[in-house]
PDB file of N, CA and C in Angstrom:
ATOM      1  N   UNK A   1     -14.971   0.565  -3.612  1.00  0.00           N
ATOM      2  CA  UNK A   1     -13.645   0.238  -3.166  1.00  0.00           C
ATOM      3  C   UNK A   1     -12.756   1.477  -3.280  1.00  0.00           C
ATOM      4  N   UNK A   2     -11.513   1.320  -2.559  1.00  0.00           N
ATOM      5  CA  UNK A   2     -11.014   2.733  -2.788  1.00  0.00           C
ATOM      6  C   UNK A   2      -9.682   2.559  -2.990  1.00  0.00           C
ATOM      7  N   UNK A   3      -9.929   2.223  -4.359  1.00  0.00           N
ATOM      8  CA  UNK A   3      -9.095   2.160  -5.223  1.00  0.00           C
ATOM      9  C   UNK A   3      -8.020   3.265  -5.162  1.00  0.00           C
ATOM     10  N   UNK A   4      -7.947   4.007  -5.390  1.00  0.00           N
ATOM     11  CA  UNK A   4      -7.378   5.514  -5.605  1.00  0.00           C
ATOM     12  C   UNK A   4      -6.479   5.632  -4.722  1.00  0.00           C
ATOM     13  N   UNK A   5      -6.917   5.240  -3.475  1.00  0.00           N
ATOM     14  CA  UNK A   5      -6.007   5.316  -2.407  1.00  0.00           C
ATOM     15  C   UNK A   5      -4.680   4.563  -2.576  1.00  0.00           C
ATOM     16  N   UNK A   6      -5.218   3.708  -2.756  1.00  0.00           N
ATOM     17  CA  UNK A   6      -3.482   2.489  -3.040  1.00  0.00           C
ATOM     18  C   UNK A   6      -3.219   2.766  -4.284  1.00  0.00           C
ATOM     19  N   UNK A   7      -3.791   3.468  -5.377  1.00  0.00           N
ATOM     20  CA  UNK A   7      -3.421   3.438  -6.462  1.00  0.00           C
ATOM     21  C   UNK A   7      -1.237   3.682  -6.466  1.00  0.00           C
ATOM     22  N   UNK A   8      -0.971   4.499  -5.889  1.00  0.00           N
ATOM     23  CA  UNK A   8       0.617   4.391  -6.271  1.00  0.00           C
ATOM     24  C   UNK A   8       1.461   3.358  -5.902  1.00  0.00           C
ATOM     25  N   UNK A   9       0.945   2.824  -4.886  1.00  0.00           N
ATOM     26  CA  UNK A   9       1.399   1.181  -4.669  1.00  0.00           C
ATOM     27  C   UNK A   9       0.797   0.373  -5.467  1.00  0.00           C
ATOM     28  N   UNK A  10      -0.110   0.226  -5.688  1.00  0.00           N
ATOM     29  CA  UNK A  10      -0.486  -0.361  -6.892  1.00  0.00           C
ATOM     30  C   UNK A  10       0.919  -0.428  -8.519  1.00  0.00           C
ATOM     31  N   UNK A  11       0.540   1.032  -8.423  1.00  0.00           N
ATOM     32  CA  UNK A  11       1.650   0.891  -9.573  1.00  0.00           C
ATOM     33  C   UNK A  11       2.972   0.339  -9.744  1.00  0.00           C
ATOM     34  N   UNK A  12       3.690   0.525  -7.948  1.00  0.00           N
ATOM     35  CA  UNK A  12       4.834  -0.479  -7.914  1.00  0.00           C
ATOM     36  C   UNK A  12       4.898  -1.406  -7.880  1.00  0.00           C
ATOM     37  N   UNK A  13       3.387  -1.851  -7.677  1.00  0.00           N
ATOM     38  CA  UNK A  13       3.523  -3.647  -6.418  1.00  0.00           C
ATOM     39  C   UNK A  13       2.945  -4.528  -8.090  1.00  0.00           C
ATOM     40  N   UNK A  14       2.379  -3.828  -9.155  1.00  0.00           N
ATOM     41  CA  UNK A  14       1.907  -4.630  -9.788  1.00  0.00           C
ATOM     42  C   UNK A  14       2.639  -4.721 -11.586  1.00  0.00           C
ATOM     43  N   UNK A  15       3.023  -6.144 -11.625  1.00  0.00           N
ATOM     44  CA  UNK A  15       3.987  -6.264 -12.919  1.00  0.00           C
ATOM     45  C   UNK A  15       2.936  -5.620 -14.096  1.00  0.00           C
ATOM     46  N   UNK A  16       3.992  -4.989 -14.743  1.00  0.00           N
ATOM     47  CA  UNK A  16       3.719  -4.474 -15.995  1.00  0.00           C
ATOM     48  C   UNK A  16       3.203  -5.214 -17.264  1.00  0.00           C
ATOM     49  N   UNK A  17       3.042  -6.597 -17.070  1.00  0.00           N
ATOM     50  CA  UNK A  17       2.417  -7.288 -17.936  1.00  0.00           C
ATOM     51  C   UNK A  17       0.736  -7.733 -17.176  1.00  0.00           C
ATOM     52  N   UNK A  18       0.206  -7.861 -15.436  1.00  0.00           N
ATOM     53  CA  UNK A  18      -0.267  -7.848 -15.261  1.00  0.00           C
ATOM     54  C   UNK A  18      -2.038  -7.651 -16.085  1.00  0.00           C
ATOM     55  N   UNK A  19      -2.760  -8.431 -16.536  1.00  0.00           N
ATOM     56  CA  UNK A  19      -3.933  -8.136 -17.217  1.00  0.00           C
ATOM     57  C   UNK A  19      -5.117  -7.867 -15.946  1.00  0.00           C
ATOM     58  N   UNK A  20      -5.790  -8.540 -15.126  1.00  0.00           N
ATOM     59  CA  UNK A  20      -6.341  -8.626 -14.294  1.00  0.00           C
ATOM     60  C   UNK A  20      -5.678  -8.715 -13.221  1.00  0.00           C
ATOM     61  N   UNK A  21      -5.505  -8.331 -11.739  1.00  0.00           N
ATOM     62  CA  UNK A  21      -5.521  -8.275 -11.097  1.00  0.00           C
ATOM     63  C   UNK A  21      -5.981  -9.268 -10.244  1.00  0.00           C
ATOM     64  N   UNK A  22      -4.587 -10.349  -9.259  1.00  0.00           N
ATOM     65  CA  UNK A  22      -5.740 -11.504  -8.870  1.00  0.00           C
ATOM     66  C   UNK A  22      -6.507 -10.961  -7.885  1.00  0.00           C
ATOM     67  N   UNK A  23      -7.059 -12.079  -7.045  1.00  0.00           N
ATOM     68  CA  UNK A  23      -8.524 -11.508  -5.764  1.00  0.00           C
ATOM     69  C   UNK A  23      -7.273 -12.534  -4.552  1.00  0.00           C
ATOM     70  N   UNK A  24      -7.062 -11.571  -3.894  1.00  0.00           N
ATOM     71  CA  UNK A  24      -6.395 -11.911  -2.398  1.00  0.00           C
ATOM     72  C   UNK A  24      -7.518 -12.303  -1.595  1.00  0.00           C
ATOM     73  N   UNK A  25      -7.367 -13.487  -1.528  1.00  0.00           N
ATOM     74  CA  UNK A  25      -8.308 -14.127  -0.176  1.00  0.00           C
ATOM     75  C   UNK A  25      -8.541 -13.467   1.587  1.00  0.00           C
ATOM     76  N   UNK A  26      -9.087 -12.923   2.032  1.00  0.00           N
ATOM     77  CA  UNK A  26      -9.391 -12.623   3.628  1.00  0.00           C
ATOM     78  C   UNK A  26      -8.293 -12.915   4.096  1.00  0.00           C
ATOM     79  N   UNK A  27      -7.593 -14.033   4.771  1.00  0.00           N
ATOM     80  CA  UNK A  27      -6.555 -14.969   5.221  1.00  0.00           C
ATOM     81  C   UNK A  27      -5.546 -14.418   4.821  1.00  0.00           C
ATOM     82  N   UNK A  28      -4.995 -14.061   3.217  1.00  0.00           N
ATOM     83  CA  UNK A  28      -3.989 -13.585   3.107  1.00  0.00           C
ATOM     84  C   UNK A  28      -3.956 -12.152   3.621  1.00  0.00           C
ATOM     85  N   UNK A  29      -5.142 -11.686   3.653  1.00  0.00           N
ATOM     86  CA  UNK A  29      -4.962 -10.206   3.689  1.00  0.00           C
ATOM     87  C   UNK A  29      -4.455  -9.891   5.446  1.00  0.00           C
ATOM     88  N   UNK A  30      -5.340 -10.721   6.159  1.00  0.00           N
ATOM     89  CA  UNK A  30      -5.403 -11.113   7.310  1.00  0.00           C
ATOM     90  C   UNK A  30      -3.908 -11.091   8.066  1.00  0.00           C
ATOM     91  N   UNK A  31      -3.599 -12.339   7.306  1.00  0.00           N
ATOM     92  CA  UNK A  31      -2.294 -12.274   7.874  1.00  0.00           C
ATOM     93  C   UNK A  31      -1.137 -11.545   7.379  1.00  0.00           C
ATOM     94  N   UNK A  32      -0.953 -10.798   6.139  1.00  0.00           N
ATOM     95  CA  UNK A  32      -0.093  -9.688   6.064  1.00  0.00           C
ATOM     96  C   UNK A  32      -0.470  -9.055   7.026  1.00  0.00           C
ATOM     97  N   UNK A  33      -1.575  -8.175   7.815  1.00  0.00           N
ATOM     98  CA  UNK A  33      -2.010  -7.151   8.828  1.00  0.00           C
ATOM     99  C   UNK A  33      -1.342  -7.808  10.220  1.00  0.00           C
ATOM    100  N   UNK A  34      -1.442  -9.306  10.705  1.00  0.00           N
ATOM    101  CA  UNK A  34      -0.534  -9.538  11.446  1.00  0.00           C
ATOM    102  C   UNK A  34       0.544  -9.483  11.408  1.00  0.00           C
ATOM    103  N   UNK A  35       1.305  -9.887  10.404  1.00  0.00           N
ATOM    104  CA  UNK A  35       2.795  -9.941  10.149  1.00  0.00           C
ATOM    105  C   UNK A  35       3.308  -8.494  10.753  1.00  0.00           C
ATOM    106  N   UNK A  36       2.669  -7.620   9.701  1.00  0.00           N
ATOM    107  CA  UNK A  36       2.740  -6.176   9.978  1.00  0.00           C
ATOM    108  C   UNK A  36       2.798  -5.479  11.463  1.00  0.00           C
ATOM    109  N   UNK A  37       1.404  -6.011  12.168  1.00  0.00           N
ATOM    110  CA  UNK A  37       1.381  -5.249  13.198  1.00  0.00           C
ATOM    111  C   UNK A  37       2.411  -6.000  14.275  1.00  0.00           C
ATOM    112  N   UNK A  38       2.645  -7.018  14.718  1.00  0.00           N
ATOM    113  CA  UNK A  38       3.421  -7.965  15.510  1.00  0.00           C
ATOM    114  C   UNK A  38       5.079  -7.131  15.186  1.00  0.00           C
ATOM    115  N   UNK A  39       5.231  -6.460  14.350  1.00  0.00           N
ATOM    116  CA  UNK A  39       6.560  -6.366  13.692  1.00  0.00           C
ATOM    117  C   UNK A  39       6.843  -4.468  14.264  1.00  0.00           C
ATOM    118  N   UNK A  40       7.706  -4.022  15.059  1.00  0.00           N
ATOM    119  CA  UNK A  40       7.509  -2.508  14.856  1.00  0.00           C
ATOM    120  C   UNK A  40       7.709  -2.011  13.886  1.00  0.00           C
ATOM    121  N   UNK A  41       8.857  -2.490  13.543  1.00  0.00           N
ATOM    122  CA  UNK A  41       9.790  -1.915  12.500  1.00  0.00           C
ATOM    123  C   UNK A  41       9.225  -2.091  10.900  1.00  0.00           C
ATOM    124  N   UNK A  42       8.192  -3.486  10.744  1.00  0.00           N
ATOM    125  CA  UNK A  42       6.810  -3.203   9.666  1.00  0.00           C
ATOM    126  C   UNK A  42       5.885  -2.454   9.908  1.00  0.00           C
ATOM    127  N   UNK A  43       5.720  -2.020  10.974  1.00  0.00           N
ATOM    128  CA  UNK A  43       4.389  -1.233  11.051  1.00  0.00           C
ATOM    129  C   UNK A  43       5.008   0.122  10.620  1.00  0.00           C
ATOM    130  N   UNK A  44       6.209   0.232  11.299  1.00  0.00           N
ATOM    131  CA  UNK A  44       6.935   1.884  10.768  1.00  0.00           C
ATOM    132  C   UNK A  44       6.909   1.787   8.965  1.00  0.00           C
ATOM    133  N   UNK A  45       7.295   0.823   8.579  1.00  0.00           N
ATOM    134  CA  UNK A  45       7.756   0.623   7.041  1.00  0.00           C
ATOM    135  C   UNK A  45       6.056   1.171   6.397  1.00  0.00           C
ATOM    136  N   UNK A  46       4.833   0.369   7.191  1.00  0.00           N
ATOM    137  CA  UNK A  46       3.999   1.073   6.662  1.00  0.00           C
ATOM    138  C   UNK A  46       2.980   2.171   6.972  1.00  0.00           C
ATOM    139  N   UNK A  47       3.405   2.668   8.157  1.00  0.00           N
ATOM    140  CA  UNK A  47       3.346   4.021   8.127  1.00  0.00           C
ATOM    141  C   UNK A  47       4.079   4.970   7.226  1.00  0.00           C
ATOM    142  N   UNK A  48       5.362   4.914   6.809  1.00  0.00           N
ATOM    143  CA  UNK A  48       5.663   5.426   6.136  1.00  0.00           C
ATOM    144  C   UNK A  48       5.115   5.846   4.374  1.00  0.00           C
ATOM    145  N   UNK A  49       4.633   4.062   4.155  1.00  0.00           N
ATOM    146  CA  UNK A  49       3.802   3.912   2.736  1.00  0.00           C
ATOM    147  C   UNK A  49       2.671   4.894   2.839  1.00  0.00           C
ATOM    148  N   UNK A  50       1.801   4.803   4.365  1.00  0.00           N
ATOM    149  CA  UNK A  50       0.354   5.782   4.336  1.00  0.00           C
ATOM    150  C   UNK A  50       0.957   7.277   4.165  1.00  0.00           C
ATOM    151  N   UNK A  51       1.815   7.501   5.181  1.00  0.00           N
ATOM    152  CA  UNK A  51       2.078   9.159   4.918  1.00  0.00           C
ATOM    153  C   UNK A  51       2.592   9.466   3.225  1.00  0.00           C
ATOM    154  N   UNK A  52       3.290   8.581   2.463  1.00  0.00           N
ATOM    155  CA  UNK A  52       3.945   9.128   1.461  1.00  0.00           C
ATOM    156  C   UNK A  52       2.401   8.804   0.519  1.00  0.00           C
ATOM    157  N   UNK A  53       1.739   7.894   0.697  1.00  0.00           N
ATOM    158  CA  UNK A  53       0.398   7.969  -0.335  1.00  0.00           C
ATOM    159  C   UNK A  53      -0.064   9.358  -0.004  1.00  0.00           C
ATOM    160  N   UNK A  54      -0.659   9.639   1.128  1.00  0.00           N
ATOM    161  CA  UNK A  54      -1.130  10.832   1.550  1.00  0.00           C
ATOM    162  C   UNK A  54      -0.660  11.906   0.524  1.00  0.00           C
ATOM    163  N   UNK A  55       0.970  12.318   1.014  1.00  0.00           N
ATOM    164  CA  UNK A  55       1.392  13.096   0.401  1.00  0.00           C
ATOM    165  C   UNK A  55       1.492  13.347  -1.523  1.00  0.00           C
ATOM    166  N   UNK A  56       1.058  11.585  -1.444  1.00  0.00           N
ATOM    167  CA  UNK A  56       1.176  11.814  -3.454  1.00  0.00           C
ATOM    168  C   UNK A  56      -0.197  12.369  -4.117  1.00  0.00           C
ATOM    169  N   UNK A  57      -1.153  12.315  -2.959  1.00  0.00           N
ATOM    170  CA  UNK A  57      -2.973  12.569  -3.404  1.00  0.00           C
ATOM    171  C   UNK A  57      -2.620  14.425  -3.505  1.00  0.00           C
ATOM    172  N   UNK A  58      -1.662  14.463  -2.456  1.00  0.00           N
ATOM    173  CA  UNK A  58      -1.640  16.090  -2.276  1.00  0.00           C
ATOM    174  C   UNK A  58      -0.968  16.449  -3.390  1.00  0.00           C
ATOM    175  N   UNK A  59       0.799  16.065  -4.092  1.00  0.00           N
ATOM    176  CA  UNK A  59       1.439  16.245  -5.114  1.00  0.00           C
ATOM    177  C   UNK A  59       0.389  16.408  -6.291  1.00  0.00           C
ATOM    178  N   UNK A  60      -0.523  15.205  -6.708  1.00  0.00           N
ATOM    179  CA  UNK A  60      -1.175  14.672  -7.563  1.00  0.00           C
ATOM    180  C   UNK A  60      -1.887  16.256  -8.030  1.00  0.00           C
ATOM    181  N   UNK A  61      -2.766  16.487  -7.039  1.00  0.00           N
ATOM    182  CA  UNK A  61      -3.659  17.595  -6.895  1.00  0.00           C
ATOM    183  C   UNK A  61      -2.995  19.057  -7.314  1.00  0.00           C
ATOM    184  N   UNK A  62      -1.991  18.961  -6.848  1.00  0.00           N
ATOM    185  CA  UNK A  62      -1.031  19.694  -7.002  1.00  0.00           C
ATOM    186  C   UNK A  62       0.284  20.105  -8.702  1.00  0.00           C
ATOM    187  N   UNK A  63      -0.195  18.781  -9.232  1.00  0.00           N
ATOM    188  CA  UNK A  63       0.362  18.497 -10.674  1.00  0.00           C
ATOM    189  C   UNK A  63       1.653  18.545 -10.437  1.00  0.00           C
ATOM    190  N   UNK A  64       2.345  18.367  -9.002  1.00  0.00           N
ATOM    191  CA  UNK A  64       3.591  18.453  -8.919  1.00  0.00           C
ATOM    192  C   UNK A  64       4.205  16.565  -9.163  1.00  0.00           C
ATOM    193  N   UNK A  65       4.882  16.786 -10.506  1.00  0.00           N
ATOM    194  CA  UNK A  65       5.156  15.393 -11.059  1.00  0.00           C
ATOM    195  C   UNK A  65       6.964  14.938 -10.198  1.00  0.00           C
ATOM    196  N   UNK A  66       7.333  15.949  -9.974  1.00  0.00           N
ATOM    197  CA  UNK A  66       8.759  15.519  -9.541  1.00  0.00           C
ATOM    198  C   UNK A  66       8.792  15.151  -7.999  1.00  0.00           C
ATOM    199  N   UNK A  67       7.864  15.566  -7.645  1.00  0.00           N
ATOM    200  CA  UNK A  67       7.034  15.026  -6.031  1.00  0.00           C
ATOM    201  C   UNK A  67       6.574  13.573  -5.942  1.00  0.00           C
ATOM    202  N   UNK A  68       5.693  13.637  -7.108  1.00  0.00           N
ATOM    203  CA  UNK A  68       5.570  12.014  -7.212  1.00  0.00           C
ATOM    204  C   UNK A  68       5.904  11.035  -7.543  1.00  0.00           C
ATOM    205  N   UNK A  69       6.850  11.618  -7.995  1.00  0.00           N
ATOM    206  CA  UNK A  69       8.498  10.348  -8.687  1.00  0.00           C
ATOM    207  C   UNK A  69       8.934  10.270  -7.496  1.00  0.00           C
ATOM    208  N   UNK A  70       9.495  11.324  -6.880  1.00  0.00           N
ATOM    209  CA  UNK A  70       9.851  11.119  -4.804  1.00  0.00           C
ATOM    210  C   UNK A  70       8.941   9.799  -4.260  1.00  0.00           C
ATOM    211  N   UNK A  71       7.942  10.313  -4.420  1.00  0.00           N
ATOM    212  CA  UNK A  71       7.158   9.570  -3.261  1.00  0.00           C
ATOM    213  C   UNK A  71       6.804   8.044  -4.180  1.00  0.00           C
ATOM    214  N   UNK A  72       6.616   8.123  -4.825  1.00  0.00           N
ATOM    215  CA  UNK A  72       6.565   6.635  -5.806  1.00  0.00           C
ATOM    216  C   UNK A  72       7.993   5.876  -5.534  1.00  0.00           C
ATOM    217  N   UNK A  73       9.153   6.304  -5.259  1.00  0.00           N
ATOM    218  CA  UNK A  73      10.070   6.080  -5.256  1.00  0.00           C
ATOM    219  C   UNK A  73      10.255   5.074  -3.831  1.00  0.00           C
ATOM    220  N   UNK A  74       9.756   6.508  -2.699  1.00  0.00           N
ATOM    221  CA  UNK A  74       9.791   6.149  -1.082  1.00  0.00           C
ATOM    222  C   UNK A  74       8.916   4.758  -0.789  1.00  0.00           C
ATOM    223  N   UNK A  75       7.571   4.870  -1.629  1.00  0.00           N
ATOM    224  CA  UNK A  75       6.714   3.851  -1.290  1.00  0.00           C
ATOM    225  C   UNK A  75       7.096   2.590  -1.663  1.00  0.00           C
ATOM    226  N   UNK A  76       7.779   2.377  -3.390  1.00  0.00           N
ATOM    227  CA  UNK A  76       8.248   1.299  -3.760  1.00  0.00           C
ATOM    228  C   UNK A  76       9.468   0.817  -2.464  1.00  0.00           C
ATOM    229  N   UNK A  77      10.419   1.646  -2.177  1.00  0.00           N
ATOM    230  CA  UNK A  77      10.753   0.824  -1.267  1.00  0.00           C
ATOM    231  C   UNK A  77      10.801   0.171   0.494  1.00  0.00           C
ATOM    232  N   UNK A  78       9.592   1.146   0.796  1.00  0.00           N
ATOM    233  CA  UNK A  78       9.253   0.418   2.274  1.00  0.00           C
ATOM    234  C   UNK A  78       8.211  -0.766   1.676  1.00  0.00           C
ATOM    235  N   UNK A  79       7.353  -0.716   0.870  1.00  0.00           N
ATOM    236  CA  UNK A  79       6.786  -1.875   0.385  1.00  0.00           C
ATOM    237  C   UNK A  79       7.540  -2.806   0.397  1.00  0.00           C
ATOM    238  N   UNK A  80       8.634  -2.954  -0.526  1.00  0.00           N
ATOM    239  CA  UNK A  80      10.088  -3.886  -0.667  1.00  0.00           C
ATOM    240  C   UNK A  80      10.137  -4.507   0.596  1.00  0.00           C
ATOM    241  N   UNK A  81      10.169  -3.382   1.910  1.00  0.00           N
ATOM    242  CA  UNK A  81      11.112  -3.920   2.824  1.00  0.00           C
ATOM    243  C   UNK A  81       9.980  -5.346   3.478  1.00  0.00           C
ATOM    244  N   UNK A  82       8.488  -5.018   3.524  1.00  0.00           N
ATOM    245  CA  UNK A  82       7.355  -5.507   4.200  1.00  0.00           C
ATOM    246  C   UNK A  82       7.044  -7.003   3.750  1.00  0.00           C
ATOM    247  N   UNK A  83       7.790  -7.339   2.421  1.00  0.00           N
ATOM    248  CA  UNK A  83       7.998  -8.715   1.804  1.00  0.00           C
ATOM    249  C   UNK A  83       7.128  -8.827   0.847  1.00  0.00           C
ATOM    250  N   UNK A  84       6.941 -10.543   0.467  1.00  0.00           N
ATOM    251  CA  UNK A  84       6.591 -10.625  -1.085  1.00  0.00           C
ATOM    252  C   UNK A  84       4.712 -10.601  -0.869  1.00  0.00           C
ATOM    253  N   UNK A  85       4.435 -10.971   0.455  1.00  0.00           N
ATOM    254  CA  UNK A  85       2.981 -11.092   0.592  1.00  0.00           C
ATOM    255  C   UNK A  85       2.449 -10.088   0.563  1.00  0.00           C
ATOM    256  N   UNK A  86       2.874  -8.700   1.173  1.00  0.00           N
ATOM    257  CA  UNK A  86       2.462  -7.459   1.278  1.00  0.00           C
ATOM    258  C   UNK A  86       2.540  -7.070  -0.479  1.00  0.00           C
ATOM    259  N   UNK A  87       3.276  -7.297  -1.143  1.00  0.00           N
ATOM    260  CA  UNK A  87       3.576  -6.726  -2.464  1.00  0.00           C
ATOM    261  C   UNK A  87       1.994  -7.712  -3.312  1.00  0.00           C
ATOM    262  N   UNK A  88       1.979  -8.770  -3.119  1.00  0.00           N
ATOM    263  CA  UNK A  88       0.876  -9.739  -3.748  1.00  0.00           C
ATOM    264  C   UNK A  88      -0.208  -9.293  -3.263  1.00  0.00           C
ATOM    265  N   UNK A  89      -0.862  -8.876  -1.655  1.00  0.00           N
ATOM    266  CA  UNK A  89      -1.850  -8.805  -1.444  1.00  0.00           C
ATOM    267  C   UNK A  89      -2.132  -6.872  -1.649  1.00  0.00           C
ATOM    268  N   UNK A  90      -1.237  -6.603  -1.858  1.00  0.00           N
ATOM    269  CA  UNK A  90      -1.759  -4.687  -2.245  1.00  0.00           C
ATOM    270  C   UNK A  90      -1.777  -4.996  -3.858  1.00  0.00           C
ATOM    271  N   UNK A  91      -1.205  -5.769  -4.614  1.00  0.00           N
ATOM    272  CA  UNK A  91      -1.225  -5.643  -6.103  1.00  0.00           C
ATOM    273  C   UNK A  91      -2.482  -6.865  -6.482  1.00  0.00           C
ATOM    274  N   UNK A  92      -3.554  -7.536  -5.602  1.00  0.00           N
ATOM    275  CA  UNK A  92      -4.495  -7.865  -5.972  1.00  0.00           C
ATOM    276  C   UNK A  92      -5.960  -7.064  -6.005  1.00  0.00           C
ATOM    277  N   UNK A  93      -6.643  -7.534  -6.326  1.00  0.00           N
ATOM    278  CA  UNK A  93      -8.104  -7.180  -5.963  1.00  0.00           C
ATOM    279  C   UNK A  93      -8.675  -7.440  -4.558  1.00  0.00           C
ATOM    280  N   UNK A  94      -9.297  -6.338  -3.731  1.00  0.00           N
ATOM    281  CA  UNK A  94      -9.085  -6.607  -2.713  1.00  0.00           C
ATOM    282  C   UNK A  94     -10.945  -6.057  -2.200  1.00  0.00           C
ATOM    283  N   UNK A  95     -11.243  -7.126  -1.550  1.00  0.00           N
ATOM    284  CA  UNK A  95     -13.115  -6.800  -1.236  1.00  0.00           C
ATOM    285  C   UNK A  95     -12.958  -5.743  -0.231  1.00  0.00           C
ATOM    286  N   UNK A  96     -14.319  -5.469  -0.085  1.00  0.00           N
ATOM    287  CA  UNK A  96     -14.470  -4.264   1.150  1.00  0.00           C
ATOM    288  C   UNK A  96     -13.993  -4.460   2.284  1.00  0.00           C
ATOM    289  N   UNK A  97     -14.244  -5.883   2.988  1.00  0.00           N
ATOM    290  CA  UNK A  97     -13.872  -5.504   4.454  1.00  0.00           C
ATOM    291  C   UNK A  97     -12.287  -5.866   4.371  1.00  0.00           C
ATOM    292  N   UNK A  98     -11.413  -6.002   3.104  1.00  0.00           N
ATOM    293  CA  UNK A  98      -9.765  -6.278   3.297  1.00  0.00           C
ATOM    294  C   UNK A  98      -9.474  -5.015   3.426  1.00  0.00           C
ATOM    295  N   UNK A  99     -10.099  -4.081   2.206  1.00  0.00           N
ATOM    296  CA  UNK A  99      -9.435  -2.458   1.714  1.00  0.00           C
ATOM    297  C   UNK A  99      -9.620  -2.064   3.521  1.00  0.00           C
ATOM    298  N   UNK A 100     -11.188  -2.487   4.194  1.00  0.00           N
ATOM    299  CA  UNK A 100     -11.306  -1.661   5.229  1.00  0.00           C
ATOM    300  C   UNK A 100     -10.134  -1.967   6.505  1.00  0.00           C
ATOM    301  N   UNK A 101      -9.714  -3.157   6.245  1.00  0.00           N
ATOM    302  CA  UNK A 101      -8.652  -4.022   7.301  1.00  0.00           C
ATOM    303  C   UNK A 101      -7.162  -2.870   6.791  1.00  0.00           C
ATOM    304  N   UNK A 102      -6.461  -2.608   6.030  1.00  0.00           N
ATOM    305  CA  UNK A 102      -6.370  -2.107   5.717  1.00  0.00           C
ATOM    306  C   UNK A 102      -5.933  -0.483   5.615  1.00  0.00           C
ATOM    307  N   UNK A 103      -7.199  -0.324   6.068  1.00  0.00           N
ATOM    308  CA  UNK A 103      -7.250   1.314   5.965  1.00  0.00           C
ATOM    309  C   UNK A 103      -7.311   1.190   7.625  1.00  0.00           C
ATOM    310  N   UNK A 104      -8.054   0.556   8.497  1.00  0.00           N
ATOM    311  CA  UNK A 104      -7.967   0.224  10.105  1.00  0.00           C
ATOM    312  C   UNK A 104      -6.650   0.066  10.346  1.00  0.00           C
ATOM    313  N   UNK A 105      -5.326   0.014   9.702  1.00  0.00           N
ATOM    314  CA  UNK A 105      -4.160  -0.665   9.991  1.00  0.00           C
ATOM    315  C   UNK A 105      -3.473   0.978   9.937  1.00  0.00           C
ATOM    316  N   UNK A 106      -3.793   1.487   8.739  1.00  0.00           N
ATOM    317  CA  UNK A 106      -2.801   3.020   8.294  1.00  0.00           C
ATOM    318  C   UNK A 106      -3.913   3.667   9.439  1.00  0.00           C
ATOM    319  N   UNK A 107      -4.857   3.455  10.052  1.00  0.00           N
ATOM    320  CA  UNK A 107      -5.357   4.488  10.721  1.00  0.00           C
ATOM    321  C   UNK A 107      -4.634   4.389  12.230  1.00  0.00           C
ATOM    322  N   UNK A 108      -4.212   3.433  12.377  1.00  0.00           N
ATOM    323  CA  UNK A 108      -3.315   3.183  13.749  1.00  0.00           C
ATOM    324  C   UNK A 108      -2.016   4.036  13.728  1.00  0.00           C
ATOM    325  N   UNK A 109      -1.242   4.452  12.656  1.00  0.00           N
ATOM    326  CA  UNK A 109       0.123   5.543  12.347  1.00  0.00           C
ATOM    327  C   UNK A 109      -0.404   6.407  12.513  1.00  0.00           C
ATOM    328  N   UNK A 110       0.733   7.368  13.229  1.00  0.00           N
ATOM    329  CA  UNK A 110       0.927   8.171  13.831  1.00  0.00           C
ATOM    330  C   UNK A 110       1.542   9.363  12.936  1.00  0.00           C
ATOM    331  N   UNK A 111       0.467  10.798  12.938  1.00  0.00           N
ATOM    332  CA  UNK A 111       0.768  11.795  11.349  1.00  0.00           C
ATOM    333  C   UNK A 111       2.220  12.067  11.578  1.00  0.00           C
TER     334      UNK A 111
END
């Protein structure tokens, strides 16, 4: 799974008391990706989330920490804007072909 990738949404989308991580069903995942794509102005919100992850793998690598307070910042709030399902189904456990639904969705934005 590729974990790593969502890891900084992860960190916003998921409460701090969180122990396990629930398992988002297909369906939910499913239909956040519709919500999303049907929507321009969600699909921009998460294009924006892919480019600023992008950019935090690069910060990360980079040990630049005041970069990734930026971009942790940017992501927490286009996440916000995408609603409470998008926040539940990125802060669960998510099987292969959701992460891959997913990653098929940020591969549609435009660099």
């Amino acid at each position: 799974m590729r974990i790593l990738k969502y890891l900084p949404l992860l960190l916003v989308c998921t409460p701090a008391f969180a122990q396990d991580p629930p398992k988002a069903s297909k369906a939910e995942v499913d239909r956040v990706i519709s919500t999303i794509k049907s929507d321009p102005a969600k699909l921009q919100q998460y294009c924006t989330i892919v480019k600023a992850q992008n950019e935090y793998q690069q910060a990360d690598e980079q040990k630049n920490e005041q970069k990734m307070v930026e971009l942790d910042q940017r992501i927490e709030t286009a996440a916000k804007s995408l609603g409470p399902d998008f926040g539940k189904v990125t802060s669960s456990e998510l099987d292969e072909a959701s992460a891959q639904a997913l990653d098929d969705l940020g591969s549609s934005c435009k660099s």
